[in-house]
PDB file of N, CA and C in Angstrom:
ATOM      1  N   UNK A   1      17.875 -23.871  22.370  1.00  0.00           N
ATOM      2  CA  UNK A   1      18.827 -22.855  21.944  1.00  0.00           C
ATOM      3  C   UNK A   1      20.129 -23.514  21.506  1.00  0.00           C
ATOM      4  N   UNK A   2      20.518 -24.557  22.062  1.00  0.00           N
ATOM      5  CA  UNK A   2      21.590 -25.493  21.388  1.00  0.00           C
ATOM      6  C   UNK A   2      21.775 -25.827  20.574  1.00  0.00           C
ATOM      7  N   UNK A   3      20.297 -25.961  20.136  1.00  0.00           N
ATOM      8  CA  UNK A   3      20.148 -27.090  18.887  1.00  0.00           C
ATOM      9  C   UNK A   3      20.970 -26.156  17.912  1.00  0.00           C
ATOM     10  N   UNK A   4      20.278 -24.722  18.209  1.00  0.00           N
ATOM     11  CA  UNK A   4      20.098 -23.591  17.140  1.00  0.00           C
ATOM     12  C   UNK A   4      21.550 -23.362  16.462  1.00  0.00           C
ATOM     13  N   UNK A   5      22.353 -23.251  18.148  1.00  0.00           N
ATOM     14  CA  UNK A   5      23.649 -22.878  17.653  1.00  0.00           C
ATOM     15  C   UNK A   5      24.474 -23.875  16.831  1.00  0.00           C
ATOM     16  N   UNK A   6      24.355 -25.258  17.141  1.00  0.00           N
ATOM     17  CA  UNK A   6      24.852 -26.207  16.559  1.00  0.00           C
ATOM     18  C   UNK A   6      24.626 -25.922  14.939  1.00  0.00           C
ATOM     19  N   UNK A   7      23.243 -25.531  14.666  1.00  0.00           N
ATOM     20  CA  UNK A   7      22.846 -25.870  13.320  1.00  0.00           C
ATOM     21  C   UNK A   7      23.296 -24.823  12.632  1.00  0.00           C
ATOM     22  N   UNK A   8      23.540 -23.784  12.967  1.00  0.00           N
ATOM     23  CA  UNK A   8      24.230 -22.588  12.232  1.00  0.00           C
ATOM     24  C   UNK A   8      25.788 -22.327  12.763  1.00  0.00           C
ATOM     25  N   UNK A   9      26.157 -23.198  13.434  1.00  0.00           N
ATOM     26  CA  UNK A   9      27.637 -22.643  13.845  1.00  0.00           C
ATOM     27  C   UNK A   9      28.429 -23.159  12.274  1.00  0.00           C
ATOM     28  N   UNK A  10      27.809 -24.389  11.244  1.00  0.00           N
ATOM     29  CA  UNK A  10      28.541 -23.682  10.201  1.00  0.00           C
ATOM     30  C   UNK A  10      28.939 -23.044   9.077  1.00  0.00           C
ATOM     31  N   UNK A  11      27.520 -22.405   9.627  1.00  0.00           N
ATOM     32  CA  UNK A  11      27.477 -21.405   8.699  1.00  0.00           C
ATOM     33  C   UNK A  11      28.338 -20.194   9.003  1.00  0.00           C
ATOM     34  N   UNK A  12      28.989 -19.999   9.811  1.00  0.00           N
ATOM     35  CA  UNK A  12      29.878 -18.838  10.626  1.00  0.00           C
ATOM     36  C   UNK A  12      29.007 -17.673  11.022  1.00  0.00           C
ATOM     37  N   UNK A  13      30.108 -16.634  11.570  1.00  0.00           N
ATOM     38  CA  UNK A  13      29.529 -15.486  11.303  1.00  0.00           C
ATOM     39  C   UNK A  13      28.734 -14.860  10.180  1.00  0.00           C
ATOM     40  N   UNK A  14      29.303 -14.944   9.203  1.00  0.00           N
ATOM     41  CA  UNK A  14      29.243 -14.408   7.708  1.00  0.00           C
ATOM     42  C   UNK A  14      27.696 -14.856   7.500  1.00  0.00           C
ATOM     43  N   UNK A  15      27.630 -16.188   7.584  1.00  0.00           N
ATOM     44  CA  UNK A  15      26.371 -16.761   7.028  1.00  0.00           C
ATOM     45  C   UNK A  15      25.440 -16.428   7.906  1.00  0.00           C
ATOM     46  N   UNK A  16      25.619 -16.736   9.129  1.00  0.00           N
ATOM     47  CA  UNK A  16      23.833 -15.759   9.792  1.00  0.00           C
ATOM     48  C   UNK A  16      23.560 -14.387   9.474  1.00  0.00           C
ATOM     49  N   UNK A  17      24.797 -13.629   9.699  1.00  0.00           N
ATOM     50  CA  UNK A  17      24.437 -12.269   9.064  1.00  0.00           C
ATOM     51  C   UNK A  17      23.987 -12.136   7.853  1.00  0.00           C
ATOM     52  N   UNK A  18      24.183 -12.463   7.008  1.00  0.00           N
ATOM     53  CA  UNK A  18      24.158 -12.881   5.098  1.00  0.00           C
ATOM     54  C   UNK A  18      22.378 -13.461   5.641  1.00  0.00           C
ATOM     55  N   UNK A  19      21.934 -14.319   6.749  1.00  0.00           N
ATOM     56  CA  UNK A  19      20.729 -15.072   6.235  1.00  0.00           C
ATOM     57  C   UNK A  19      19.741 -14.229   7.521  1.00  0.00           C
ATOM     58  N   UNK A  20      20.175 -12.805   8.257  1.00  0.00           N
ATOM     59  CA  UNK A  20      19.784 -12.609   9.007  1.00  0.00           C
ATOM     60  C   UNK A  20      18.950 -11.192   7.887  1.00  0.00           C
ATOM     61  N   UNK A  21      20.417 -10.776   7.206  1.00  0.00           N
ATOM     62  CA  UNK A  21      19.794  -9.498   6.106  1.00  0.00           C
ATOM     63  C   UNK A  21      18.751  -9.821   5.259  1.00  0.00           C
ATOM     64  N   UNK A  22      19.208 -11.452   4.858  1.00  0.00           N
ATOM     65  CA  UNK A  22      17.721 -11.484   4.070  1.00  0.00           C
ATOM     66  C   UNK A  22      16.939 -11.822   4.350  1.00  0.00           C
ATOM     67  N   UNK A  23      16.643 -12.045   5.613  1.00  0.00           N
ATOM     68  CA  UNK A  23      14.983 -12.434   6.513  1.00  0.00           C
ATOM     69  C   UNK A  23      14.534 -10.925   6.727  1.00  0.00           C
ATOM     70  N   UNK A  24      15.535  -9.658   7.179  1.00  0.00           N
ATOM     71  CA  UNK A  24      15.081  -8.229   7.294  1.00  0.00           C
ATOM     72  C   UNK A  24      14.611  -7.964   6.139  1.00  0.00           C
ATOM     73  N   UNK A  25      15.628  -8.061   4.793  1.00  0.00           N
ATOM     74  CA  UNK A  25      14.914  -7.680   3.286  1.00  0.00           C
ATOM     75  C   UNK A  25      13.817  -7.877   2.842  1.00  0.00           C
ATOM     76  N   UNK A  26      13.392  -9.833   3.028  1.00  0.00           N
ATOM     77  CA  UNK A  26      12.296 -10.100   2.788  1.00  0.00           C
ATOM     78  C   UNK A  26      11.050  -9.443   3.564  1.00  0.00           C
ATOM     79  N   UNK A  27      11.428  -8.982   4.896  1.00  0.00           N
ATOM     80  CA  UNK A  27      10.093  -8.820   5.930  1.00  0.00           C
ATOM     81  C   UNK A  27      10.020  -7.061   5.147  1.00  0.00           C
ATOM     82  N   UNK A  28      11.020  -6.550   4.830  1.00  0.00           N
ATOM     83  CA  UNK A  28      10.560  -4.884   4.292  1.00  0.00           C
ATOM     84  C   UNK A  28      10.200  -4.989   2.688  1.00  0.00           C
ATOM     85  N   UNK A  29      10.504  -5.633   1.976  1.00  0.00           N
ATOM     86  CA  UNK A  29       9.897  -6.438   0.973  1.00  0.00           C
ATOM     87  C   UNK A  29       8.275  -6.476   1.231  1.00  0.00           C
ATOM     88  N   UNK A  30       7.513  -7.704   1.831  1.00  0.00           N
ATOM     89  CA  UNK A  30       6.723  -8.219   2.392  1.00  0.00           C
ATOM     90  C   UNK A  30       5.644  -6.244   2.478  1.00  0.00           C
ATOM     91  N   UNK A  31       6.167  -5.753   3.589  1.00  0.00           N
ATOM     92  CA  UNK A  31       5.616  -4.537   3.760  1.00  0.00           C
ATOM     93  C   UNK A  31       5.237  -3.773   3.274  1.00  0.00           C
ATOM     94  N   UNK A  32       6.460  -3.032   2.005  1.00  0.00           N
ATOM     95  CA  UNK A  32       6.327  -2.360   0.850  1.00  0.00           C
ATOM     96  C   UNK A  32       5.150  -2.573   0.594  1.00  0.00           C
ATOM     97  N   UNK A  33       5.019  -4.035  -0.336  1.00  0.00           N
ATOM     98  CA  UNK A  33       3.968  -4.356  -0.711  1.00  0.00           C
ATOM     99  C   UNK A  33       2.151  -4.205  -0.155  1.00  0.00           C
ATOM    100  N   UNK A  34       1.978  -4.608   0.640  1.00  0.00           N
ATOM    101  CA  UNK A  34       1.437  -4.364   1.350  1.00  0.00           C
ATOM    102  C   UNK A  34       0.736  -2.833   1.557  1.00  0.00           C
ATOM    103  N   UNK A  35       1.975  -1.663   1.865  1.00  0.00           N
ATOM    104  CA  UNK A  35       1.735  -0.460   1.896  1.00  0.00           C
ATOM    105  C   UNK A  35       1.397   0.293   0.396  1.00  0.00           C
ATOM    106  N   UNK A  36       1.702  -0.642  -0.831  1.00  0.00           N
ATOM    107  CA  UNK A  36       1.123  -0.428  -1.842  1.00  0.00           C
ATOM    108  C   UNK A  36       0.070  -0.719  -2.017  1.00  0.00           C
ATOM    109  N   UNK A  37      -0.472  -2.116  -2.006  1.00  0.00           N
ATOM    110  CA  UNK A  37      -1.639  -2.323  -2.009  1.00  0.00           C
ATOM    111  C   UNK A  37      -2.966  -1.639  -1.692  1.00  0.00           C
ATOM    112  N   UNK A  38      -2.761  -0.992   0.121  1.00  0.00           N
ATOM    113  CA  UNK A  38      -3.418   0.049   0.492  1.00  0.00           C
ATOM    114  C   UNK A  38      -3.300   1.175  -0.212  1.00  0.00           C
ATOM    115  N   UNK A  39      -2.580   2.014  -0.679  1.00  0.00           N
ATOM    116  CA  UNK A  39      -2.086   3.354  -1.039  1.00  0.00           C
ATOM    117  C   UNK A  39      -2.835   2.713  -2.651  1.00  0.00           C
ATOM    118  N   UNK A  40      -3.239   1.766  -3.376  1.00  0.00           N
ATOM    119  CA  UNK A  40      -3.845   1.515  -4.928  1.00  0.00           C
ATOM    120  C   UNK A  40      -5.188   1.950  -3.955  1.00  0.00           C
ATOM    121  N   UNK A  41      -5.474   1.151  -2.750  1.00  0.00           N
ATOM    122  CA  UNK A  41      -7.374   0.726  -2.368  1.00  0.00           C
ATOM    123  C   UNK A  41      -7.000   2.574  -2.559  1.00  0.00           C
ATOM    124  N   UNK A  42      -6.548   3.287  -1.691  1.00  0.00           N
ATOM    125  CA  UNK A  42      -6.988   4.756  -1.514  1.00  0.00           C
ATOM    126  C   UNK A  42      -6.985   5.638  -2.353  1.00  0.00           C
ATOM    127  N   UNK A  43      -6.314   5.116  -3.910  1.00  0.00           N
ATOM    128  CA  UNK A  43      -6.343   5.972  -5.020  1.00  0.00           C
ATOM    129  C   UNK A  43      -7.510   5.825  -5.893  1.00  0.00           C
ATOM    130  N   UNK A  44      -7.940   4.706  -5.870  1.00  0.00           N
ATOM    131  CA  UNK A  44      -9.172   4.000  -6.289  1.00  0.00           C
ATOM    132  C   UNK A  44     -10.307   4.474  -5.353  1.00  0.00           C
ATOM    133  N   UNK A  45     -10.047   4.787  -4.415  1.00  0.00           N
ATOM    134  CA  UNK A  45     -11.723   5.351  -3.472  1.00  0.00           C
ATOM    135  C   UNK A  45     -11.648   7.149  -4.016  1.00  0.00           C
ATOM    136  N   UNK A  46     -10.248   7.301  -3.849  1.00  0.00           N
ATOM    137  CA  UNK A  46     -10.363   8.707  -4.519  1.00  0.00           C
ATOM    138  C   UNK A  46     -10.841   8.599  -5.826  1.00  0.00           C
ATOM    139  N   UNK A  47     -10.709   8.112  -6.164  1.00  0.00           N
ATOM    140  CA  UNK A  47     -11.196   8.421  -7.501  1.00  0.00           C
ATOM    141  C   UNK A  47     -12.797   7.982  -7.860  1.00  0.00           C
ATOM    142  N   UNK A  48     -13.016   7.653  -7.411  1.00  0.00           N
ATOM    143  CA  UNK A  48     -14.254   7.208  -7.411  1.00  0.00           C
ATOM    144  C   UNK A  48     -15.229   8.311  -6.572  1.00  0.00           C
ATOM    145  N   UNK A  49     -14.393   9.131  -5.520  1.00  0.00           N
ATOM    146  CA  UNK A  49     -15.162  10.151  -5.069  1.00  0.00           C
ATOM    147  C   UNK A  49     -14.845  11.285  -5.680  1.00  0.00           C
ATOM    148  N   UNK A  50     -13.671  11.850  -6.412  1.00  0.00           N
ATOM    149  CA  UNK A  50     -13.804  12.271  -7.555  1.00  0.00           C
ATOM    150  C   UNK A  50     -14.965  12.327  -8.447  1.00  0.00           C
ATOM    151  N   UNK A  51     -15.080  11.121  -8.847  1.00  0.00           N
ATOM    152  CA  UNK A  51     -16.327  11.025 -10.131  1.00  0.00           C
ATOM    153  C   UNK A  51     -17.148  11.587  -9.563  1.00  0.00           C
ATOM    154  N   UNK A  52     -18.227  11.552  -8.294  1.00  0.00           N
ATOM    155  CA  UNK A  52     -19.563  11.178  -7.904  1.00  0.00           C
ATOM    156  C   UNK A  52     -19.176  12.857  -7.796  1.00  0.00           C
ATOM    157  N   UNK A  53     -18.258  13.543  -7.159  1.00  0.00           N
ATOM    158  CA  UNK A  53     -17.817  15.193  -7.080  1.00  0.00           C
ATOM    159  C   UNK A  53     -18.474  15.752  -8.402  1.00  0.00           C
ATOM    160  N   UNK A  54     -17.960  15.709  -9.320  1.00  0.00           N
ATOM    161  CA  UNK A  54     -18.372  16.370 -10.427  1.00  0.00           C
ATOM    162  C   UNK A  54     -19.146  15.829 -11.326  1.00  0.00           C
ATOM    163  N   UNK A  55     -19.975  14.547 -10.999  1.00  0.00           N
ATOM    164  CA  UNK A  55     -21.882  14.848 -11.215  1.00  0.00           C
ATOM    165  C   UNK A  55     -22.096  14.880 -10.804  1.00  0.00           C
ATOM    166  N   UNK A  56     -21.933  15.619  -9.367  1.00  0.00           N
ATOM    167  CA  UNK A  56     -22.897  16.421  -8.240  1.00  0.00           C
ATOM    168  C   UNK A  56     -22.736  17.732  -9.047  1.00  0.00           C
ATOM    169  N   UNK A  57     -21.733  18.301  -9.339  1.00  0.00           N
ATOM    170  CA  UNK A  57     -21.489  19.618  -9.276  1.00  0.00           C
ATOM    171  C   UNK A  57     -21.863  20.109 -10.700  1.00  0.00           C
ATOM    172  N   UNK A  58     -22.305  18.771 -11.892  1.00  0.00           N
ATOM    173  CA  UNK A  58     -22.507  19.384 -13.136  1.00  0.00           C
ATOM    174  C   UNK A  58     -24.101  19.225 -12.733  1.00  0.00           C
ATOM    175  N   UNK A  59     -24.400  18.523 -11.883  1.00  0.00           N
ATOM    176  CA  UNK A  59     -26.082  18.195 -11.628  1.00  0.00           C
ATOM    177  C   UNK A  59     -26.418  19.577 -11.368  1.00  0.00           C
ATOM    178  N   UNK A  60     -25.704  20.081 -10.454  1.00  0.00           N
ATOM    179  CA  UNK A  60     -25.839  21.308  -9.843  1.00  0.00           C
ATOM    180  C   UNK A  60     -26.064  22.614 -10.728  1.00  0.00           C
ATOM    181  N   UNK A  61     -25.107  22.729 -11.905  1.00  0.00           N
ATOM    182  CA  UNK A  61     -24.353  23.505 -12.617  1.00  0.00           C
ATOM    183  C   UNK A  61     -25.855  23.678 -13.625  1.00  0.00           C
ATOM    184  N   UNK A  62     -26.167  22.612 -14.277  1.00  0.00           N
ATOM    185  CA  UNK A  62     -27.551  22.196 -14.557  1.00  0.00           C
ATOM    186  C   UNK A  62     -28.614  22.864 -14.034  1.00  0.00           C
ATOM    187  N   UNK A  63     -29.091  22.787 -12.580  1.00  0.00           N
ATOM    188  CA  UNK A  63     -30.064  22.964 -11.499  1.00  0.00           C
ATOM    189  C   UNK A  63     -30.093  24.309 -11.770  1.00  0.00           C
ATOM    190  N   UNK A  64     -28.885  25.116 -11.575  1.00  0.00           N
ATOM    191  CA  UNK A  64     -29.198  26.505 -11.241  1.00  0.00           C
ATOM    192  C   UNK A  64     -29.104  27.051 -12.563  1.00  0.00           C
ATOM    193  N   UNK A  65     -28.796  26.585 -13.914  1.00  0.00           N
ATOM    194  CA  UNK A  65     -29.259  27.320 -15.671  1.00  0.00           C
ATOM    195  C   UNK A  65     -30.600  27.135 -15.306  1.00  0.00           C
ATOM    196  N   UNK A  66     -30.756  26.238 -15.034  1.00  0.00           N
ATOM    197  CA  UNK A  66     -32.433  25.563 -15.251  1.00  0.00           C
ATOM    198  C   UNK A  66     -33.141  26.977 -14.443  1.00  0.00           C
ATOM    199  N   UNK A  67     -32.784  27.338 -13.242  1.00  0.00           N
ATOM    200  CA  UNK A  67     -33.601  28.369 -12.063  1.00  0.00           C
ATOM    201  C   UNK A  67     -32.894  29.987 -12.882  1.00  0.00           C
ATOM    202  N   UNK A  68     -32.092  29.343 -13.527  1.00  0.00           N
ATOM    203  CA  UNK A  68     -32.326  31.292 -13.974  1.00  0.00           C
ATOM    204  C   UNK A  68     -32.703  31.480 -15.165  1.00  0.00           C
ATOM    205  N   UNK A  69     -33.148  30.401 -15.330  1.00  0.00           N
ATOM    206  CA  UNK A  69     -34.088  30.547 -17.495  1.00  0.00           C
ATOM    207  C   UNK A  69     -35.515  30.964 -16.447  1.00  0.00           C
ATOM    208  N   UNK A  70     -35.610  30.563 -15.445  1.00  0.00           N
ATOM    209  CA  UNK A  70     -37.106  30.718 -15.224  1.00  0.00           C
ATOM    210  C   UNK A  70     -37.052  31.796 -14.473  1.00  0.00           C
TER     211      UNK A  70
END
């Protein structure tokens, strides 16, 4: 813990705070990302269950012209 203080005492106050905000910035930075990444995977599964939704439902749409011609 000595070492620590030695090595930043001269940086002052100013400077750990200044290098403390941008270790917080970078880590919510870091996250964002991240929480995008997921939130693309889940727009992309939606959509993809989307598709398979409505050729079920035109398969369907199909199925039952087909049962009332006959």
């Amino acid at each position: 813990m000595e070492e620590l203080i030695k090595t930043l005492s001269p940086l002052g106050v100013g400077g750990v705070l200044a290098g403390l905000m941008f270790w917080f910035y970078r880590q919510d930075r870091l996250q964002c990302s991240k929480r995008e990444e997921r939130m693309m995977t889940v727009i992309e599964a939606n959509a993809r269950a989307s598709e398979r939704l409505a050729a079920n439902i035109e398969h369907l749409a199909h199925a039952l012209e087909r049962s009332g011609t006959q």
